[in-house]
C-alpha atoms as a PDB file:
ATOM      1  CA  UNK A   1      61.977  59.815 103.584  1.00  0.00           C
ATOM      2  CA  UNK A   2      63.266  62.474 106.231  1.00  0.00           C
ATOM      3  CA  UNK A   3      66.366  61.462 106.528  1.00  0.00           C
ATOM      4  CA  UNK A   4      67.208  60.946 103.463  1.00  0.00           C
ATOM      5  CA  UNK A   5      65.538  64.103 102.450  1.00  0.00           C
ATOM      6  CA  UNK A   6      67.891  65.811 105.706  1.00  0.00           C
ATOM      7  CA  UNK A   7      70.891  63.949 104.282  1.00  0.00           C
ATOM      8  CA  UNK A   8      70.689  65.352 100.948  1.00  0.00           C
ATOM      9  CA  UNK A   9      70.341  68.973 101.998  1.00  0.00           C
ATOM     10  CA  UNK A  10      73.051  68.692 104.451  1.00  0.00           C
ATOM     11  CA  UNK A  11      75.478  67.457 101.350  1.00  0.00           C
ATOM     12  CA  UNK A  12      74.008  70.209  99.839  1.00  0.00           C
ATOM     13  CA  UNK A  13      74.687  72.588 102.546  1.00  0.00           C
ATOM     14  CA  UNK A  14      78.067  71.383 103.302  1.00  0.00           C
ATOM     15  CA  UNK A  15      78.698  71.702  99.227  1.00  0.00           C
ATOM     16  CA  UNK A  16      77.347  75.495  99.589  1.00  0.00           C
ATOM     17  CA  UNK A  17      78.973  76.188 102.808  1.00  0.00           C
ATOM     18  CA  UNK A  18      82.673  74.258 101.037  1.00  0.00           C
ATOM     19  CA  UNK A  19      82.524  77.061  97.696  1.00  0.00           C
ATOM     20  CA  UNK A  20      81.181  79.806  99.767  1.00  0.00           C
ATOM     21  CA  UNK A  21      83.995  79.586 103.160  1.00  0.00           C
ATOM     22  CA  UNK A  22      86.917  80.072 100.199  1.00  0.00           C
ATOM     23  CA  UNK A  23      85.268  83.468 100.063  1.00  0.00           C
ATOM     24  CA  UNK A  24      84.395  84.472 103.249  1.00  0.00           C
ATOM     25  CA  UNK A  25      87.425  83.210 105.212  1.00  0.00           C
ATOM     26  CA  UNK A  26      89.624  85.290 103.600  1.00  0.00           C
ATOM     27  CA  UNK A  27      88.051  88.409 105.105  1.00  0.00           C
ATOM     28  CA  UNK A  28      86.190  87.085 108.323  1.00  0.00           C
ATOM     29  CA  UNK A  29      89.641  85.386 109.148  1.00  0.00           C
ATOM     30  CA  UNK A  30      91.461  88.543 108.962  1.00  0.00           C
ATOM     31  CA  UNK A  31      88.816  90.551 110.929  1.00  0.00           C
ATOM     32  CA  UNK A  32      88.565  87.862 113.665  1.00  0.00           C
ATOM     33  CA  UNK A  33      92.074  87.547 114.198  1.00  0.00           C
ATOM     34  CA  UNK A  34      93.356  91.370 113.887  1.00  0.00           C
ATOM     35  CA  UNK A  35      90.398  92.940 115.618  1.00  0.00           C
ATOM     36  CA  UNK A  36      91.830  91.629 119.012  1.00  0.00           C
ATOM     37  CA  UNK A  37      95.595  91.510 118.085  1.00  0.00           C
ATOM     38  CA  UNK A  38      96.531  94.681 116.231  1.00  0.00           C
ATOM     39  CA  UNK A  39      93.265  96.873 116.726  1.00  0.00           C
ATOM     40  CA  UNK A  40      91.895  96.207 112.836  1.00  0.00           C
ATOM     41  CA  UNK A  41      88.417  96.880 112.364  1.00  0.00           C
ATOM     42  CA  UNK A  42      88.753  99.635 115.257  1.00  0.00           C
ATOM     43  CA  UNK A  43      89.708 102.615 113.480  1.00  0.00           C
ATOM     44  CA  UNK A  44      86.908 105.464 112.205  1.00  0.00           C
ATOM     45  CA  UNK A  45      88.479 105.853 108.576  1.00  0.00           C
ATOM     46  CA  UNK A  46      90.112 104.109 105.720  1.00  0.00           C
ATOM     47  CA  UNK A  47      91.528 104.795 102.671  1.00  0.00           C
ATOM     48  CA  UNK A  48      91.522 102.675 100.438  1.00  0.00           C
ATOM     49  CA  UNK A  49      91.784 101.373  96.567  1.00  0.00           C
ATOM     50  CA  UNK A  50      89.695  98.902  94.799  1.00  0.00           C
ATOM     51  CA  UNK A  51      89.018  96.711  91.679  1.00  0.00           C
ATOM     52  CA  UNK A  52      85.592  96.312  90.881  1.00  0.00           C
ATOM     53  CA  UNK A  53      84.535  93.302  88.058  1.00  0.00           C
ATOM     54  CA  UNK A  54      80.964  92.003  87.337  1.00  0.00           C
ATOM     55  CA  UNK A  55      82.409  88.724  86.364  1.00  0.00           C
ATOM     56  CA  UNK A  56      84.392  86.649  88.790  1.00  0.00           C
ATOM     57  CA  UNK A  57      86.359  85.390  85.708  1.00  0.00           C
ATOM     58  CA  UNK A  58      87.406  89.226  85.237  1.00  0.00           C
ATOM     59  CA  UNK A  59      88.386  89.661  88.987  1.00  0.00           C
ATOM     60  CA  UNK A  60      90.634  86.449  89.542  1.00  0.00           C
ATOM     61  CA  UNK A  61      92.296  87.490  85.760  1.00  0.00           C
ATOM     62  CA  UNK A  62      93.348  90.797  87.830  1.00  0.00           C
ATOM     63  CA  UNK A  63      94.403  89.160  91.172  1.00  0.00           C
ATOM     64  CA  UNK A  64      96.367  86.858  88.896  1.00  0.00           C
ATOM     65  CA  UNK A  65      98.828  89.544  87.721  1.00  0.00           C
ATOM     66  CA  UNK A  66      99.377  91.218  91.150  1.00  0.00           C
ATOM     67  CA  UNK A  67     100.090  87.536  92.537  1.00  0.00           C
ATOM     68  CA  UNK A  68     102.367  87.177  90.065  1.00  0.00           C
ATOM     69  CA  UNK A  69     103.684  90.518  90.204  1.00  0.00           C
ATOM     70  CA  UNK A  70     104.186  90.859  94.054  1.00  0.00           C
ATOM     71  CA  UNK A  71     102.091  88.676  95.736  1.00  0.00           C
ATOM     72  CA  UNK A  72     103.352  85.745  95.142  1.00  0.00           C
ATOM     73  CA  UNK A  73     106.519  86.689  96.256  1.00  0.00           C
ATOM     74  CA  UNK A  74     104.914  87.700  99.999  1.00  0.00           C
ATOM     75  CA  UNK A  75     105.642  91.202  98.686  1.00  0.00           C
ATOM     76  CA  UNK A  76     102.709  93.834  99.311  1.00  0.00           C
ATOM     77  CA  UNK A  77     101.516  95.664  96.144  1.00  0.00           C
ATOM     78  CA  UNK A  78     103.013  99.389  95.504  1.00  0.00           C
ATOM     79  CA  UNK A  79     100.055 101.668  94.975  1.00  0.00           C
ATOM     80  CA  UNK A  80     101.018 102.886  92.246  1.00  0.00           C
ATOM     81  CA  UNK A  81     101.123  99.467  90.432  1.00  0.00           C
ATOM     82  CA  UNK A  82      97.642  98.855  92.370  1.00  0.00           C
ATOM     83  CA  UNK A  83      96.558 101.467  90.298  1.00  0.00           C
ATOM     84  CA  UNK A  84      97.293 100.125  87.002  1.00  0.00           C
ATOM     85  CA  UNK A  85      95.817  96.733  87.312  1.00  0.00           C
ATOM     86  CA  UNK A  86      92.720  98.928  88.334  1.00  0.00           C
ATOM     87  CA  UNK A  87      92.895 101.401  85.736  1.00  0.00           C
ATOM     88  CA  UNK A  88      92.845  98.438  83.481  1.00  0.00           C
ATOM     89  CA  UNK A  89      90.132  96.000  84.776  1.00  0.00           C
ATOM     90  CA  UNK A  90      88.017  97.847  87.272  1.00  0.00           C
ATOM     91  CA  UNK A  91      84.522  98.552  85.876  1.00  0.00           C
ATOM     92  CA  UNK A  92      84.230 101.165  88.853  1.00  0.00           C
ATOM     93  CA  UNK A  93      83.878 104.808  87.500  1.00  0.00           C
ATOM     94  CA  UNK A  94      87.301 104.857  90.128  1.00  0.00           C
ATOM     95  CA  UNK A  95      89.304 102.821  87.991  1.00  0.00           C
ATOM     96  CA  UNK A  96      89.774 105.942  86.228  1.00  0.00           C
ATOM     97  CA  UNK A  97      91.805 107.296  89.192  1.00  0.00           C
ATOM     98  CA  UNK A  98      93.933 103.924  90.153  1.00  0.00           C
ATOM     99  CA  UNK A  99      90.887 102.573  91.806  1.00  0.00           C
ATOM    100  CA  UNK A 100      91.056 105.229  94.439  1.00  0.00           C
ATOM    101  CA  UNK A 101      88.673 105.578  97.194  1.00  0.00           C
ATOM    102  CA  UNK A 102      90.327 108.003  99.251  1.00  0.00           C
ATOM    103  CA  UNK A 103      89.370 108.044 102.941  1.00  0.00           C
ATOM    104  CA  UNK A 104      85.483 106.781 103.598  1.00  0.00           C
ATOM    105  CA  UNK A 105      84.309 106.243 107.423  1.00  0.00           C
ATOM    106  CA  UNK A 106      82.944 103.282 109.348  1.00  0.00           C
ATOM    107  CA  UNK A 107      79.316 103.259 107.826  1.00  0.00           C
ATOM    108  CA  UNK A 108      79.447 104.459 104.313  1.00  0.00           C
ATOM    109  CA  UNK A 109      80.298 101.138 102.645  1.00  0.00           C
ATOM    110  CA  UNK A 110      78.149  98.311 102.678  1.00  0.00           C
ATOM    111  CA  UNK A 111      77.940  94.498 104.114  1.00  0.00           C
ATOM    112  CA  UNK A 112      80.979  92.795 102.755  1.00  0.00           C
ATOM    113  CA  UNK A 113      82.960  95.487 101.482  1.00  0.00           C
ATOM    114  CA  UNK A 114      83.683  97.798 104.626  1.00  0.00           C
ATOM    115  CA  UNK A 115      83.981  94.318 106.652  1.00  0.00           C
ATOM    116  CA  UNK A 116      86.918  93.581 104.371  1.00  0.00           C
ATOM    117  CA  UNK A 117      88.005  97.447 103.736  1.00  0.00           C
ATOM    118  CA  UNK A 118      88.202  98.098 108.085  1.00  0.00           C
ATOM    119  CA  UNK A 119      90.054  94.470 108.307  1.00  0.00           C
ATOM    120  CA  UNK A 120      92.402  94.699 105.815  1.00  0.00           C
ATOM    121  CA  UNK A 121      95.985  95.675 107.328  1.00  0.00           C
ATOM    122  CA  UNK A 122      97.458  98.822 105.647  1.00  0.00           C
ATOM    123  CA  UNK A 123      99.676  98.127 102.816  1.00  0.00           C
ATOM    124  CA  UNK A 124      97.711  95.015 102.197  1.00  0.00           C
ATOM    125  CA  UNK A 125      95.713  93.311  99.329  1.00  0.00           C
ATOM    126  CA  UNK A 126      92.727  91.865 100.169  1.00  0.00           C
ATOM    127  CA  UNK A 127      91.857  88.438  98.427  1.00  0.00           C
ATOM    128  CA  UNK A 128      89.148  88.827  95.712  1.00  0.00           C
ATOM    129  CA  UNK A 129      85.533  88.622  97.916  1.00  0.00           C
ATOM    130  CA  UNK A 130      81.808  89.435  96.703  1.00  0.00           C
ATOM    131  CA  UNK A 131      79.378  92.258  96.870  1.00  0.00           C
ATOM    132  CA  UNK A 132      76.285  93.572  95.817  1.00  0.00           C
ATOM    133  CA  UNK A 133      77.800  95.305  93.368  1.00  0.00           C
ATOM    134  CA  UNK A 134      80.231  92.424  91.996  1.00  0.00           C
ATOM    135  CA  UNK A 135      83.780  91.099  92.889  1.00  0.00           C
ATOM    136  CA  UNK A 136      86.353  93.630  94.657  1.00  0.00           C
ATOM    137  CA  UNK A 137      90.131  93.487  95.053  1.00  0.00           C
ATOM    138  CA  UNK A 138      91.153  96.187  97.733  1.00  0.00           C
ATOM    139  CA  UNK A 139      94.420  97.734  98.857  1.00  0.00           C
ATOM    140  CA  UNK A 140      94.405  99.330 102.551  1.00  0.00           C
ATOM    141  CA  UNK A 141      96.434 102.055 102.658  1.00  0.00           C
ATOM    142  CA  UNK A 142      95.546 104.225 105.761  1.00  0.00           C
ATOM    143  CA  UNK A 143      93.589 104.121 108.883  1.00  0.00           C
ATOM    144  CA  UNK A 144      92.911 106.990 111.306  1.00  0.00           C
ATOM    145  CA  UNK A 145      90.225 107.765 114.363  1.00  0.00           C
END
């Protein structure tokens, strides 16, 4: 009965581990890679903008029309159209300002979100990832010490 019992949970695992590295490698691959290469994840400040959605439908609906828009194209989203997707899904209070965050230091964000916000290049769109607080989009667009 062990094994089988260990044989199950390890499909399970796996099954877990399959759904939940679609999420995760998007920003711990980025952070790995840049920290040593370009000096991401070393800077003090960012500024940034974000989507926020409770729903995950609601989040990948948004990524879907930058991707389209830009993205899909290898082109990097203009700010200022960053800020209308946002305006129009984000269920941040920020949406109301183009999902702007302004500049925030190393600290003030939590878990996930300042791991992906500090490893995101500037100019770039980070892949839709998971919070506390729901399902984030964000676009890097400064970095200083």
């Amino acid at each position: 009965m062990g094994k089988d019992a260990k044989a199950k949970d390890a499909g399970k695992s796996k099954g877990k581990q399959a759904a939940g590295g679609s999420d995760d490698s998007g920003s711990k691959g980025k952070g790995k890679g840049g920290k040593g290469a370009d000096g991401l994840g070393t800077c003090t400040y960012v500024k940034a903008r974000h989507i926020l959605c409770e729903k995950q439908g609601k989040i990948n609906e948004a990524y879907k029309k930058l991707q389209d828009g830009w993205l899909s194209n290898g082109d990097k989203v203009p700010p200022a159209e960053f800020a209308k997707i946002a305006a129009e899904y984000s269920e941040c209070p920020s949406g109301k300002k183009g999902g702007d965050l302004g500049w925030f230091p190393r600290g003030k964000m939590a878990g996930p979100f300042q791991e992906v916000a500090f490893n995101t290049p500037v100019g770039v769109t980070s892949a839709p990832f998971k919070s506390t607080h729901g399902y984030h989009i964000i676009l890097s667009e400064g970095r200083k010490n």
